[in-house]
Protein backbone atom coordinates (compact mmCIF):
# COMPACT_ATOMS: atom_id res chain seq x y z
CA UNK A 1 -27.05 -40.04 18.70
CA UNK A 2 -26.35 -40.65 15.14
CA UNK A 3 -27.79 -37.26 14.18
CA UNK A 4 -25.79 -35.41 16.55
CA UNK A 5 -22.85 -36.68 16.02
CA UNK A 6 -23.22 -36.57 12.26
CA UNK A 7 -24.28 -32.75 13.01
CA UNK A 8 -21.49 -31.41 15.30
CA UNK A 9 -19.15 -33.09 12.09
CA UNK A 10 -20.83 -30.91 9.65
CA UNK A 11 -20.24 -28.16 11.70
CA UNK A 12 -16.26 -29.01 12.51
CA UNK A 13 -15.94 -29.72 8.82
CA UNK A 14 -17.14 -25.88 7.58
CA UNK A 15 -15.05 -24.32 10.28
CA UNK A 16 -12.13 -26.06 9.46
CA UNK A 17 -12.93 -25.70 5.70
CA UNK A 18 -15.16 -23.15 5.06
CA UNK A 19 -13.75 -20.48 6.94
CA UNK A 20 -10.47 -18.13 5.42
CA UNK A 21 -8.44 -18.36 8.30
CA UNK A 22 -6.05 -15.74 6.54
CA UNK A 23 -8.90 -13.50 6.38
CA UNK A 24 -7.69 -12.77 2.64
CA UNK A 25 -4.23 -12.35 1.03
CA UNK A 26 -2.18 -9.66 3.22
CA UNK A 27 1.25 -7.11 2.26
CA UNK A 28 2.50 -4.46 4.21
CA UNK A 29 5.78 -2.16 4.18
CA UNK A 30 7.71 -0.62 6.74
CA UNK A 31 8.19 2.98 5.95
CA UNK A 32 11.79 3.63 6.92
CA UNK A 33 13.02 7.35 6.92
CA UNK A 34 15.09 8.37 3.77
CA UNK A 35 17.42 11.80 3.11
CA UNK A 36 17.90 12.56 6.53
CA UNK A 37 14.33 12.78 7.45
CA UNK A 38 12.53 11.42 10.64
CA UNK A 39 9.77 9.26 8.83
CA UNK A 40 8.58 6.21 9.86
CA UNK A 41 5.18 4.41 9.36
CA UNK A 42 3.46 0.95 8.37
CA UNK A 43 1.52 0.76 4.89
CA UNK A 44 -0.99 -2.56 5.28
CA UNK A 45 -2.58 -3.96 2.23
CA UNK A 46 -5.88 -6.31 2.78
CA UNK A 47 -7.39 -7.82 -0.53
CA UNK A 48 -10.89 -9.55 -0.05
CA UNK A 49 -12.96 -10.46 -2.94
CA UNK A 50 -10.83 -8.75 -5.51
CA UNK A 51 -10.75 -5.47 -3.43
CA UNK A 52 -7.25 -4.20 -1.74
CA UNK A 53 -7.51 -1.88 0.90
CA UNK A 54 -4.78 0.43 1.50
CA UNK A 55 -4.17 1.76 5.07
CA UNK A 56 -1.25 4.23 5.62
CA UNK A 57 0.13 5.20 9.32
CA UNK A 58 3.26 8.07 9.06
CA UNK A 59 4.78 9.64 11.90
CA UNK A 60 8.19 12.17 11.81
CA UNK A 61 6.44 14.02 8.51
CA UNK A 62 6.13 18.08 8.40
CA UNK A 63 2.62 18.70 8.84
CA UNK A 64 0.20 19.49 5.46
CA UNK A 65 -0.18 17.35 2.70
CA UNK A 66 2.68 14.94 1.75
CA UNK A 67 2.56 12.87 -1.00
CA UNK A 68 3.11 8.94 -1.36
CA UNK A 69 2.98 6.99 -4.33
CA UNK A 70 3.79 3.30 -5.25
CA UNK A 71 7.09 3.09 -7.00
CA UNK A 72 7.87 -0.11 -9.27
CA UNK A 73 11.17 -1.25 -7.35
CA UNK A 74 10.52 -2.76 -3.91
CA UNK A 75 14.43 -1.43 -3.49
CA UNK A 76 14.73 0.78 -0.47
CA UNK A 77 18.60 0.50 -0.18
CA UNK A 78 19.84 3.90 -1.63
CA UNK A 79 19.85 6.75 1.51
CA UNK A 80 17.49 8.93 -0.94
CA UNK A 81 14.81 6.00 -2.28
CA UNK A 82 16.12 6.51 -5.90
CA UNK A 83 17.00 2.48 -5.87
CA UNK A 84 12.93 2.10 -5.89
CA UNK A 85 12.94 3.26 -9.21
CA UNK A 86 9.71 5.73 -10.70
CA UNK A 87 6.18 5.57 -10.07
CA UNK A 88 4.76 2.22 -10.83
CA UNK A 89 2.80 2.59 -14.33
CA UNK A 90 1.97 -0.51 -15.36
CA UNK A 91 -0.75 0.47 -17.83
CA UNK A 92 1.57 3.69 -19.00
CA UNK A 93 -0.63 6.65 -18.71
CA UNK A 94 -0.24 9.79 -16.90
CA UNK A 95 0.37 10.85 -13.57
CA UNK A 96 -2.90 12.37 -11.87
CA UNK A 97 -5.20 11.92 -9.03
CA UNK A 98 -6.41 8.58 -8.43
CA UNK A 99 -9.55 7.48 -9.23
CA UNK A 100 -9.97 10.52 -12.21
CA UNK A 101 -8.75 9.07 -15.54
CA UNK A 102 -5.97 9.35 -16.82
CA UNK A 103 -4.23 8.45 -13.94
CA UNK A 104 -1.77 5.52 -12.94
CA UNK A 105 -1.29 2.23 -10.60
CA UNK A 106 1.02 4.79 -8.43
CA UNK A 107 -0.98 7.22 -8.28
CA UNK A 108 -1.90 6.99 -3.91
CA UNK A 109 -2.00 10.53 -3.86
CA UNK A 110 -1.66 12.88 -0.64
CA UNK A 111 -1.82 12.32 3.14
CA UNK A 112 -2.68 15.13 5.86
CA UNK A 113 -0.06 15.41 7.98
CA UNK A 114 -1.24 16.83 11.43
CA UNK A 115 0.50 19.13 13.81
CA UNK A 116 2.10 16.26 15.49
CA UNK A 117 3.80 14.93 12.50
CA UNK A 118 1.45 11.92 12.18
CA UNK A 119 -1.54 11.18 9.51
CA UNK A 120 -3.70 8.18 8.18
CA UNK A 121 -4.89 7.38 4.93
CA UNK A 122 -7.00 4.34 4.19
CA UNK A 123 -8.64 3.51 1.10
CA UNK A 124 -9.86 0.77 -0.91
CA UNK A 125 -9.07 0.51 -4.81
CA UNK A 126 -12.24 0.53 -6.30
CA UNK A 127 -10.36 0.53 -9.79
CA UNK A 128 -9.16 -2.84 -9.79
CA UNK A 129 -5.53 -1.69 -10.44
CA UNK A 130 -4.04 -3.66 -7.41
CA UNK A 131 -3.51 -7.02 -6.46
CA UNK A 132 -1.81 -9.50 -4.17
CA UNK A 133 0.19 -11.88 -5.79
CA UNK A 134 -1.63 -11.61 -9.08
CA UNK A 135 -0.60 -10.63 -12.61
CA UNK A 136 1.94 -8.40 -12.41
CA UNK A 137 0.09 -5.79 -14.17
CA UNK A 138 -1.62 -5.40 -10.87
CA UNK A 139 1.06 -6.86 -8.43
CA UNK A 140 1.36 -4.94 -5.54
CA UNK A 141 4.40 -7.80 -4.00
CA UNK A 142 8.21 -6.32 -4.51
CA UNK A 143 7.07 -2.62 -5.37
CA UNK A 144 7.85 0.35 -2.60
CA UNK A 145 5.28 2.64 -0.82
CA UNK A 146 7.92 6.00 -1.29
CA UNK A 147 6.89 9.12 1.10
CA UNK A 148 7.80 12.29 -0.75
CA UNK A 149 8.52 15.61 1.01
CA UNK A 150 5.84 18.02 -0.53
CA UNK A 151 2.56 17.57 -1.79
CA UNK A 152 1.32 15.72 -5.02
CA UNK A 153 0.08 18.58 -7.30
CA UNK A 154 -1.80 15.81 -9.54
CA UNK A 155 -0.78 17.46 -12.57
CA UNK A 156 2.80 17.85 -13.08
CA UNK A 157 4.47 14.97 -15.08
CA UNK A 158 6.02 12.40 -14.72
CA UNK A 159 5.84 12.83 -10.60
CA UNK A 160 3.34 14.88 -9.93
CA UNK A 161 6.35 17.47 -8.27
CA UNK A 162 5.82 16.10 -5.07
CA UNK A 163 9.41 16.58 -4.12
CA UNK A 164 12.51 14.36 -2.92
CA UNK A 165 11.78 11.03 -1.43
CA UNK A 166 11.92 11.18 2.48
CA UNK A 167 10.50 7.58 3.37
CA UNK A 168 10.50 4.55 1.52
CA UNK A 169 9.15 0.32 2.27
CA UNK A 170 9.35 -2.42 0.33
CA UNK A 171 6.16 -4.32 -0.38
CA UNK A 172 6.07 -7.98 1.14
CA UNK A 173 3.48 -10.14 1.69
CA UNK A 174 2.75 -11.79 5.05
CA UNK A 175 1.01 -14.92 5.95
CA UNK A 176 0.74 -13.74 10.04
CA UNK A 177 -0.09 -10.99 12.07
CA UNK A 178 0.70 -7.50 10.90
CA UNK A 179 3.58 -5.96 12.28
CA UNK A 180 3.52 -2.69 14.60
């Protein structure tokens, strides 16, 4: 009886303890339409074991390729997303395509926009350059997911002549469910 009970305690003790019940530190923004466009979408960040996933939902967008960077203001207020300040370069180097040096912390890069007006992006940063709640070199928390209206050339500096802003979300984190 003993061993049982001593058993089902270990058990209810790494549940209770051992388990994440968060399931990792969470952010998302609401992508709310800017400049008189019809955008909207939800931009989810996930970080597990130093990795943050990205996944990006848009809807209301002309279809093709669209850019959407991370600007450093998580400021959303002005009707054309200018209050979100530039492209978030923590480490100061130049715009490009992410994940091909020399590029920066902003750098998402494009989305396919389909037919409908909708597209998904999902990635994970395999660069380390993100984080939730961490230094703020890498600080993800109060910076803005902008959507731009053309696509991200990954050349042109400082913006990579992706256009005006059309969508724009502040970065929060959350402790519950994502929203939908």
């Amino acid at each position: 009886m003993i061993k049982t009970q001593h058993r089902l305690f270990v058990a209810i003790t790494v549940f209770l303890f051992g388990c994440d019940l968060r399931q990792g530190k969470r952010a998302q923004a609401k992508i709310e339409a800017k400049s008189q466009s019809l955008v909207s979408g939800q931009v989810v960040f996930s970080e597990k074991r130093g990795k943050v996933k990205i996944e990006i939902s848009l809807a209301g967008v002309e279809p093709g390729p669209t850019a959407v960077h991370l600007h450093s203001v998580g400021d959303c207020s002005s009707e054309n997303a200018t209050s979100s300040g530039g492209h978030w370069n923590p480490t100061q180097e130049k715009h490009g395509k992410w994940g091909e040096p020399p590029f920066h912390s902003g750098d998402i890069g494009n989305i396919n926009i389909d037919e409908n007006g909708k597209g998904v992006l999902t990635f994970i940063d395999q660069h380390s350059r993100w984080s939730i709640g961490g230094p703020s070199k890498t600080n993800v928390i109060d910076r803005a997911i902008v959507v731009h209206q053309r696509k991200d050339d990954m050349a042109s500096q400082p913006s990579g002549a992706a256009g005006r802003r059309i969508g724009c979300g502040p970065i929060i984190e959350i402790t519950g469910p994502t929203e939908k």
